[in-house]
N, C-alpha and C. Protein backbone atom coordinates (compact mmCIF):
# COMPACT_ATOMS: atom_id res chain seq x y z
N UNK A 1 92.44 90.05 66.65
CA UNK A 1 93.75 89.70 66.17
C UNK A 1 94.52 89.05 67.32
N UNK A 2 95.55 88.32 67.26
CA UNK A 2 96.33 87.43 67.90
C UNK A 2 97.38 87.35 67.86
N UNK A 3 98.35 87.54 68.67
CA UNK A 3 100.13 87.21 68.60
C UNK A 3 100.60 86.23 69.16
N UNK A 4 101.65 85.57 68.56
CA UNK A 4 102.35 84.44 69.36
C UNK A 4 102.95 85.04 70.52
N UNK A 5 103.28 84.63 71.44
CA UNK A 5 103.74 84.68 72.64
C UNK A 5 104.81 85.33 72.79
N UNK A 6 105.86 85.21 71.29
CA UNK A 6 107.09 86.05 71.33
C UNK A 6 107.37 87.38 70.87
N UNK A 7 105.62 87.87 70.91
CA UNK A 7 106.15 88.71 69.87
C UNK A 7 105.64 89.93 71.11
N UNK A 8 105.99 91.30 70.30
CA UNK A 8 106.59 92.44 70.82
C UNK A 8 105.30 92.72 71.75
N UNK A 9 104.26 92.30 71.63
CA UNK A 9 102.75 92.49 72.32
C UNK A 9 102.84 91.93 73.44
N UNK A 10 103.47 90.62 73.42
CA UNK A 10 103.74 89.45 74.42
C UNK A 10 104.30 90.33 75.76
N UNK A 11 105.76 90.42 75.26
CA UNK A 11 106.66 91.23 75.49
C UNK A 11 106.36 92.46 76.90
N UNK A 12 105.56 93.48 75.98
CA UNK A 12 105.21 94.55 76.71
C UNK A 12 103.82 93.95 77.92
N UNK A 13 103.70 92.82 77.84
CA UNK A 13 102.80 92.07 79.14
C UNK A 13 101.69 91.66 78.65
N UNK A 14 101.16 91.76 77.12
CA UNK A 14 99.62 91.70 76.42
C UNK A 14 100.23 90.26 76.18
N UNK A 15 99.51 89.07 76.31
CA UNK A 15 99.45 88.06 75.79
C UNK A 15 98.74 87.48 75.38
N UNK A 16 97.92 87.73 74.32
CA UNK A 16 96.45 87.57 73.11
C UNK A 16 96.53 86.40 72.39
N UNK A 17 95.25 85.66 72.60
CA UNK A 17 95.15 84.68 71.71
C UNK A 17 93.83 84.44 70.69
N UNK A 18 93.66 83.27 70.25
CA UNK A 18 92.44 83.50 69.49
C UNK A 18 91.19 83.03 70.61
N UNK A 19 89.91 83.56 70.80
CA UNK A 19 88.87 83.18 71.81
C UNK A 19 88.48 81.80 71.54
N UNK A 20 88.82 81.16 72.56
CA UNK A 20 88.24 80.03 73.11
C UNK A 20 89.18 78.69 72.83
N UNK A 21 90.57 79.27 72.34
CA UNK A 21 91.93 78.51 72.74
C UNK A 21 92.08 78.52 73.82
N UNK A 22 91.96 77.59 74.72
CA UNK A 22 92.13 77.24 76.17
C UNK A 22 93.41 76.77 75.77
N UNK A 23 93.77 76.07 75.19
CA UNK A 23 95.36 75.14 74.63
C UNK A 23 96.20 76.55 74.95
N UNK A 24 96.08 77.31 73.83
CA UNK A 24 97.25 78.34 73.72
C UNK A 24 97.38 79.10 75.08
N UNK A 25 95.81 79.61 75.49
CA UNK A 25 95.68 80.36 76.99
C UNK A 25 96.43 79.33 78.19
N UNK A 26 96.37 77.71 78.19
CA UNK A 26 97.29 77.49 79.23
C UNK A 26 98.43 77.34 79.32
N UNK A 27 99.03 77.73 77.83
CA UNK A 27 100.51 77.55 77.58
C UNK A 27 100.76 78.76 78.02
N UNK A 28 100.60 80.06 77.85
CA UNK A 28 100.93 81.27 78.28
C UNK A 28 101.05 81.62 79.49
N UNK A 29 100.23 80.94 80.65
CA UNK A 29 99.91 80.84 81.78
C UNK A 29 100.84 79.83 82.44
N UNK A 30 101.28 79.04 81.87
CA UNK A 30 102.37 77.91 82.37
C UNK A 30 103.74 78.87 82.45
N UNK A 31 103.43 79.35 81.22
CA UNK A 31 105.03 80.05 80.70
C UNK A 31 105.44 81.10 81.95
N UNK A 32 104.16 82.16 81.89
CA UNK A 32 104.97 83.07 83.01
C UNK A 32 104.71 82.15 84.59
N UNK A 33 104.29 81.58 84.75
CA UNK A 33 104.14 81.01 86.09
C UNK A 33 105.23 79.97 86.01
N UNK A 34 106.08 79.65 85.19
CA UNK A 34 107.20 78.71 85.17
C UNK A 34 108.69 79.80 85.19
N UNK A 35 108.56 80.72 84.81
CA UNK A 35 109.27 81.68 84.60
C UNK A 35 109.43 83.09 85.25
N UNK A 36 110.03 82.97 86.62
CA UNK A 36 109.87 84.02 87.53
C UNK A 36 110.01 85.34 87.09
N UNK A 37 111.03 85.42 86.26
CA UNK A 37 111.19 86.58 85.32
C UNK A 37 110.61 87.39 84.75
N UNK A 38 109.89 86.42 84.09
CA UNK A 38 108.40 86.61 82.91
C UNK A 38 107.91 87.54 83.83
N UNK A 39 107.14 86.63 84.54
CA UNK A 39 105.96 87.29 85.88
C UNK A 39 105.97 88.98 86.40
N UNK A 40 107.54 88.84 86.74
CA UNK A 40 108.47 90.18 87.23
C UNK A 40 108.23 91.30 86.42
N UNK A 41 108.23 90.45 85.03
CA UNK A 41 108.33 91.66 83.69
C UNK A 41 107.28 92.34 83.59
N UNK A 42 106.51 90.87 83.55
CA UNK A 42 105.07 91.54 83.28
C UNK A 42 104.44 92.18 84.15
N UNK A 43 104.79 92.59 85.76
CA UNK A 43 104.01 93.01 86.81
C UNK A 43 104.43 94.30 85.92
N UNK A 44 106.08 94.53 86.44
CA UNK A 44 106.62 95.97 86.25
C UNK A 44 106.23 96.55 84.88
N UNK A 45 105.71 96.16 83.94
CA UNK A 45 105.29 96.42 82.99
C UNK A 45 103.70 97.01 83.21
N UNK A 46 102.92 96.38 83.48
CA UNK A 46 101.65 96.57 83.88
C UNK A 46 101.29 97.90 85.08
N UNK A 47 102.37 97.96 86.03
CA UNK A 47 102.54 98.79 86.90
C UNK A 47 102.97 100.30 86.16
N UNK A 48 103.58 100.01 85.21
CA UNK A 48 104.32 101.37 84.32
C UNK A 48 103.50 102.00 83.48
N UNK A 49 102.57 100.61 82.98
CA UNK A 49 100.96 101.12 82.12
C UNK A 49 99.50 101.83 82.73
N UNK A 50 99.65 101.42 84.45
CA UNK A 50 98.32 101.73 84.90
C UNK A 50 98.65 102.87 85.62
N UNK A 51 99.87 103.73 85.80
CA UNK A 51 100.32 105.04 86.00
C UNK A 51 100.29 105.54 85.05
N UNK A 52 100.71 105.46 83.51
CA UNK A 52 100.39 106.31 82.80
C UNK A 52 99.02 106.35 82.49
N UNK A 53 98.29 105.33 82.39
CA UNK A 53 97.55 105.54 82.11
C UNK A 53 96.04 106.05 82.83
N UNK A 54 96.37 105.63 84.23
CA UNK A 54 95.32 106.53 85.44
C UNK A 54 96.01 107.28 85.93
N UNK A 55 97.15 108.32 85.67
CA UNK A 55 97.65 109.04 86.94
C UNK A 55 96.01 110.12 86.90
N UNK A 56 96.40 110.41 88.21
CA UNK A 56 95.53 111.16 89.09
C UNK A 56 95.05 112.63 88.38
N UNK A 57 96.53 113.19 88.10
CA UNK A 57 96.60 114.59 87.25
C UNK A 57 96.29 114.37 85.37
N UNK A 58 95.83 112.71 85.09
CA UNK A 58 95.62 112.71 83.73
C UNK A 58 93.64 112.54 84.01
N UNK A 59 94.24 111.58 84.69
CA UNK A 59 92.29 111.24 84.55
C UNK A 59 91.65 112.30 85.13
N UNK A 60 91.61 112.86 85.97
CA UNK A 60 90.71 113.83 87.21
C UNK A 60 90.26 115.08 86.31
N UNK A 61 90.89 115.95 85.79
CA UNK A 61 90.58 116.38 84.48
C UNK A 61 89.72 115.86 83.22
N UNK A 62 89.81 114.74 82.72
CA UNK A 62 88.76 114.15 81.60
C UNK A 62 87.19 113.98 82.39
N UNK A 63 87.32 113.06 84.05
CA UNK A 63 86.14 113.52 84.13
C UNK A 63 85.77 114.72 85.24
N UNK A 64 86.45 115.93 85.41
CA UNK A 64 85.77 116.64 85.34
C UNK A 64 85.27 117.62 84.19
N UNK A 65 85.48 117.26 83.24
CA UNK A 65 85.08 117.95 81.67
C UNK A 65 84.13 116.83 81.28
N UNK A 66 83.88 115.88 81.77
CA UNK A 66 82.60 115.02 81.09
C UNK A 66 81.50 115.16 82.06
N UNK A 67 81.93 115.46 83.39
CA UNK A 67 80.67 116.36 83.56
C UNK A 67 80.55 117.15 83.83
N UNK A 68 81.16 118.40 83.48
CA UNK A 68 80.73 119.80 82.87
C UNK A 68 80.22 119.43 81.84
N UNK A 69 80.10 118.75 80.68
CA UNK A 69 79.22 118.22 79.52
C UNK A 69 77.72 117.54 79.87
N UNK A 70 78.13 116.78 80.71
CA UNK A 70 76.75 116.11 81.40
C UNK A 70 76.03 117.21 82.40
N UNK A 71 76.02 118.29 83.22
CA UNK A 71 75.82 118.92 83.73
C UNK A 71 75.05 120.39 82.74
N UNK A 72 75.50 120.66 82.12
CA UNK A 72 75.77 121.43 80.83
C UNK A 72 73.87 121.10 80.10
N UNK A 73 74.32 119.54 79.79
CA UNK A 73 73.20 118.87 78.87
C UNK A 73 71.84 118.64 79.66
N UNK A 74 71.97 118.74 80.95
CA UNK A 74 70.80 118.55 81.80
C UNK A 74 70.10 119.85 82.01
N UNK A 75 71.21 120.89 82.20
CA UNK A 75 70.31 122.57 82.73
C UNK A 75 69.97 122.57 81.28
N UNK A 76 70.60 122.09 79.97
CA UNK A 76 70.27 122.64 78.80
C UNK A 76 68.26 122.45 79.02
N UNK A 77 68.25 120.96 78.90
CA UNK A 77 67.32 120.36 78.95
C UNK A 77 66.21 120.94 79.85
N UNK A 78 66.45 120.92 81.01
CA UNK A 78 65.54 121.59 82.05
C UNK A 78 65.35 123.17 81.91
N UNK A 79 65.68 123.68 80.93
CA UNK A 79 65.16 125.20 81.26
C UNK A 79 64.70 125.67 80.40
């Protein structure tokens, strides 16, 4: 799926097009590189997404429970 540039996807820093629109992909790429703002938005945006979404105290937990699962499935196996 695909959004125009203005829309709320855009916005929050995702700027999606259809694969193998180079046209639309260098308009988007003009836009925030013409637009200091844009750029700004989209860092601090991206910066606000890859803390929630890797903090230290979220991820470090999932994998240490995937391998207690993987660990788990190997003694299963071996004994």
């Amino acid at each position: 799926m695909w959004r125009r540039a203005g829309s709320d996807r855009a916005r929050s820093g995702r700027i999606l097009h259809e694969p193998r629109d180079v046209k639309a992909a260098a308009r988007y790429a003009l836009e925030i590189l013409s637009r200091q703002d844009r750029g700004r938005a989209m860092g601090q945006t991206a910066r606000i997404n890859a803390r929630k979404k890797y903090c230290a105290n979220d991820v470090i937990p999932l994998y240490e429970e995937y391998y207690r699962q993987v660990i788990g499935t190997v003694a299963a196996t071996h004994a």
